[in-house]
Protein backbone atom coordinates (compact mmCIF):
# COMPACT_ATOMS: atom_id res chain seq x y z
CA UNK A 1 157.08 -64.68 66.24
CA UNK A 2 154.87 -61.85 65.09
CA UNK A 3 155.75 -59.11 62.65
CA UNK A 4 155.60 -56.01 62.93
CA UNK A 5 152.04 -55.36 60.92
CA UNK A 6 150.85 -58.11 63.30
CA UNK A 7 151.70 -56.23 66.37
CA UNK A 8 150.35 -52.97 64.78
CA UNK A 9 147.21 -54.68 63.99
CA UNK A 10 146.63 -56.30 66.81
CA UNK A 11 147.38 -52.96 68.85
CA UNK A 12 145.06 -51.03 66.95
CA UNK A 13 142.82 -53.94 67.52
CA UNK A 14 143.08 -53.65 71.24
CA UNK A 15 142.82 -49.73 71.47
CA UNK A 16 139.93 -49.79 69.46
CA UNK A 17 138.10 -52.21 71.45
CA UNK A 18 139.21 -50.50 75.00
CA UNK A 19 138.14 -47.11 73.15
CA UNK A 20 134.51 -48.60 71.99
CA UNK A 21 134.27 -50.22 75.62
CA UNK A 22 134.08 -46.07 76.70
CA UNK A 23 131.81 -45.01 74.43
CA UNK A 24 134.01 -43.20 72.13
CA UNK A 25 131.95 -45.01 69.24
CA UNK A 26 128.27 -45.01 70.78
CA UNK A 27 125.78 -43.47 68.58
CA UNK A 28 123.35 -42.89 71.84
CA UNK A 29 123.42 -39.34 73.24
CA UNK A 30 123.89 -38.44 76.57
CA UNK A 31 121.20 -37.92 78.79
CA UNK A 32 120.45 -34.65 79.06
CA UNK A 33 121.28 -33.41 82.41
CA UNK A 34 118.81 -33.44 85.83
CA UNK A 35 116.55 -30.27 86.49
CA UNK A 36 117.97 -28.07 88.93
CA UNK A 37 115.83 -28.14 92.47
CA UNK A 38 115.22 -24.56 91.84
CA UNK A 39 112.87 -25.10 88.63
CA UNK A 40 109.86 -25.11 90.35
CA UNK A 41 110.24 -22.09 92.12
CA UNK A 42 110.77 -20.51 88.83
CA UNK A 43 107.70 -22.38 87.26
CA UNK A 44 105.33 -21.09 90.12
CA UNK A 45 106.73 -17.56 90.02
CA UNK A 46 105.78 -17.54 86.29
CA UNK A 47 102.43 -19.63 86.97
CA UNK A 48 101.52 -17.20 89.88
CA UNK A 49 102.42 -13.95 87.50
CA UNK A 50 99.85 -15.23 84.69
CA UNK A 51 97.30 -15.60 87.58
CA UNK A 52 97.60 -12.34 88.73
CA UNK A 53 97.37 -10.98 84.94
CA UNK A 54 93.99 -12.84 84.56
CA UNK A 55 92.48 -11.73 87.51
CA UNK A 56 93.58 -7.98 86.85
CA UNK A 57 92.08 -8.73 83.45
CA UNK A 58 88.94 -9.78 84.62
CA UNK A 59 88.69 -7.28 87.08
CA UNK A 60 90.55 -4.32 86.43
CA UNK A 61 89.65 -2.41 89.72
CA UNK A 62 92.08 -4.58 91.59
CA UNK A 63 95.13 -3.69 89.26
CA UNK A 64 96.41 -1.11 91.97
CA UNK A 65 96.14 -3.90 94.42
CA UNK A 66 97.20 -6.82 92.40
CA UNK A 67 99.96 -5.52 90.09
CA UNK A 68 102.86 -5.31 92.78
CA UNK A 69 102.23 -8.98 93.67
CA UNK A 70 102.37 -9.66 89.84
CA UNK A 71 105.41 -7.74 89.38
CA UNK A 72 107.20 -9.45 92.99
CA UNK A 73 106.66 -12.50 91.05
CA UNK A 74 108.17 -11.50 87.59
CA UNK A 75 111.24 -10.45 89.56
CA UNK A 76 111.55 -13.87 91.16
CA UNK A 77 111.41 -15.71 88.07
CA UNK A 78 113.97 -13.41 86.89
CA UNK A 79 116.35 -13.90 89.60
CA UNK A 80 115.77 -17.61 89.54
CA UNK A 81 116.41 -17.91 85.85
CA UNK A 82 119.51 -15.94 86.35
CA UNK A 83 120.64 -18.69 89.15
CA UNK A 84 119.59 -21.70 87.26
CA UNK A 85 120.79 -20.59 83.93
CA UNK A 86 117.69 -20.78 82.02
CA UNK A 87 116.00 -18.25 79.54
CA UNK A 88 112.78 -17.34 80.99
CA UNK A 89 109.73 -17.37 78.19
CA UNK A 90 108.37 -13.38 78.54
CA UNK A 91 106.45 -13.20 81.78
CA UNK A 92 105.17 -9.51 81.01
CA UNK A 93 101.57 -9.06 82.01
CA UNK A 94 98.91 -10.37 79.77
CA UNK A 95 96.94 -7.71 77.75
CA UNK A 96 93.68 -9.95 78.19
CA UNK A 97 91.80 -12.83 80.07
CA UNK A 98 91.03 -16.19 78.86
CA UNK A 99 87.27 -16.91 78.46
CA UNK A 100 85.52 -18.98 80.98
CA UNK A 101 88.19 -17.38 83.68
CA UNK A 102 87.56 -18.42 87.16
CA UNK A 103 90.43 -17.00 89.44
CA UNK A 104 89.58 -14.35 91.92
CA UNK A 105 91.63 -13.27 95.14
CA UNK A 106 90.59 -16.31 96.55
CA UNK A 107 92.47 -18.46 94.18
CA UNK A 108 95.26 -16.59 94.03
CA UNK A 109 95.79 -17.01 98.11
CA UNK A 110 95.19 -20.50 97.80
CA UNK A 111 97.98 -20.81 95.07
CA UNK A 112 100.40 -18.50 97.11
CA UNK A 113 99.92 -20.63 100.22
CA UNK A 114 100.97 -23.57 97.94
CA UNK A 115 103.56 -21.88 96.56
CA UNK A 116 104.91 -20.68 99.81
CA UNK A 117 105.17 -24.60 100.74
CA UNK A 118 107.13 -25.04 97.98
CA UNK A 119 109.55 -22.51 98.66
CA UNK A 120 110.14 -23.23 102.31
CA UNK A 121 111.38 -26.52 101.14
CA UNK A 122 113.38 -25.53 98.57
CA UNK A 123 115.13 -23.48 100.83
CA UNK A 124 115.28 -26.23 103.96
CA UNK A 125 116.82 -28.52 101.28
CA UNK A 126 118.77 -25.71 99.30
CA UNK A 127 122.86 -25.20 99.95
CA UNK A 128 123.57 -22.44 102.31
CA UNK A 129 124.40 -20.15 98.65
CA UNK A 130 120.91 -20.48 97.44
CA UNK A 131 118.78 -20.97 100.76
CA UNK A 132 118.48 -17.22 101.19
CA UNK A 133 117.16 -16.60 97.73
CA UNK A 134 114.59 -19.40 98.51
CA UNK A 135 113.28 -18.15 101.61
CA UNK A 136 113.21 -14.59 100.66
CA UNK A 137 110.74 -16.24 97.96
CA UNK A 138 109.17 -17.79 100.74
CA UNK A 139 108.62 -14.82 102.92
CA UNK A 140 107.33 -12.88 99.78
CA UNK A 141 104.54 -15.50 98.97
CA UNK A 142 103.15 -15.86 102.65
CA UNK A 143 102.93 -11.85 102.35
CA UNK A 144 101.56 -12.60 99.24
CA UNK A 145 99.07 -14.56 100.92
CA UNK A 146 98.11 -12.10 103.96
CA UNK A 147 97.77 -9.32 101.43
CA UNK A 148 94.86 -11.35 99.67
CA UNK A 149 92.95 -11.97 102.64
């Protein structure tokens, strides 16, 4: 027959394996979690803001032209940071170009067609609460897109 400190041993035995079995005791963090779909969305909007900041750089008689688009883009990435729940690193308009710059209008339609593919299937694969958001995005970019023609 077992005594009492036997049973409490073996007890504490048994709920410390069943707790180390859960990974009360694991030194190994947890994963951190998944992306959300709407992350690149918000990565192009910034991406697509920069562009337009090095072109108006380069050539600052298209600032009247450019800026809005620039500006449509900073307010996307704001809205999407706001959904996601992620601090957005300042997308306020460069003060100057990078040497050896090579974006023109041209570029920047390319990379707002792109863009606009991205954001018509984010929002064919987004929940109802979040599709509008994404195809108001991808309106804006094929607009985007037009405008640069």
């Amino acid at each position: 027959m077992l005594t009492n400190s036997r049973r409490t041993f073996l007890g504490a035995l048994v709920g410390s394996a069943a707790l180390a079995g859960c990974g009360v005791f694991d030194s190994e963090p947890d994963p951190p979690p998944a992306p959300d779909a709407f992350q690149p969305l918000l990565d192009e909007a910034l991406a697509l803001a920069v562009s337009y900041d090095r072109v108006i750089a380069a050539q600052p008689a298209l600032a009247a032209r450019l800026t809005p688009l620039a500006e449509d883009h900073r307010a996307h990435a704001a809205d999407l940071s706001r959904l996601i729940g992620v601090a957005v690193v300042s997308a306020a308009p460069s003060a100057s170009a990078p040497s050896g710059n090579t974006d023109t209008t041209a570029t920047l339609r390319k990379a707002e067609q792109a863009a606009q593919k991205t954001a018509v299937a984010a929002c064919k694969a987004a929940p109802a609460d979040r599709a509008m958001l994404a195809g108001s995005i991808a309106a804006c970019r094929a607009t985007h897109a037009e405008a640069l023609r």
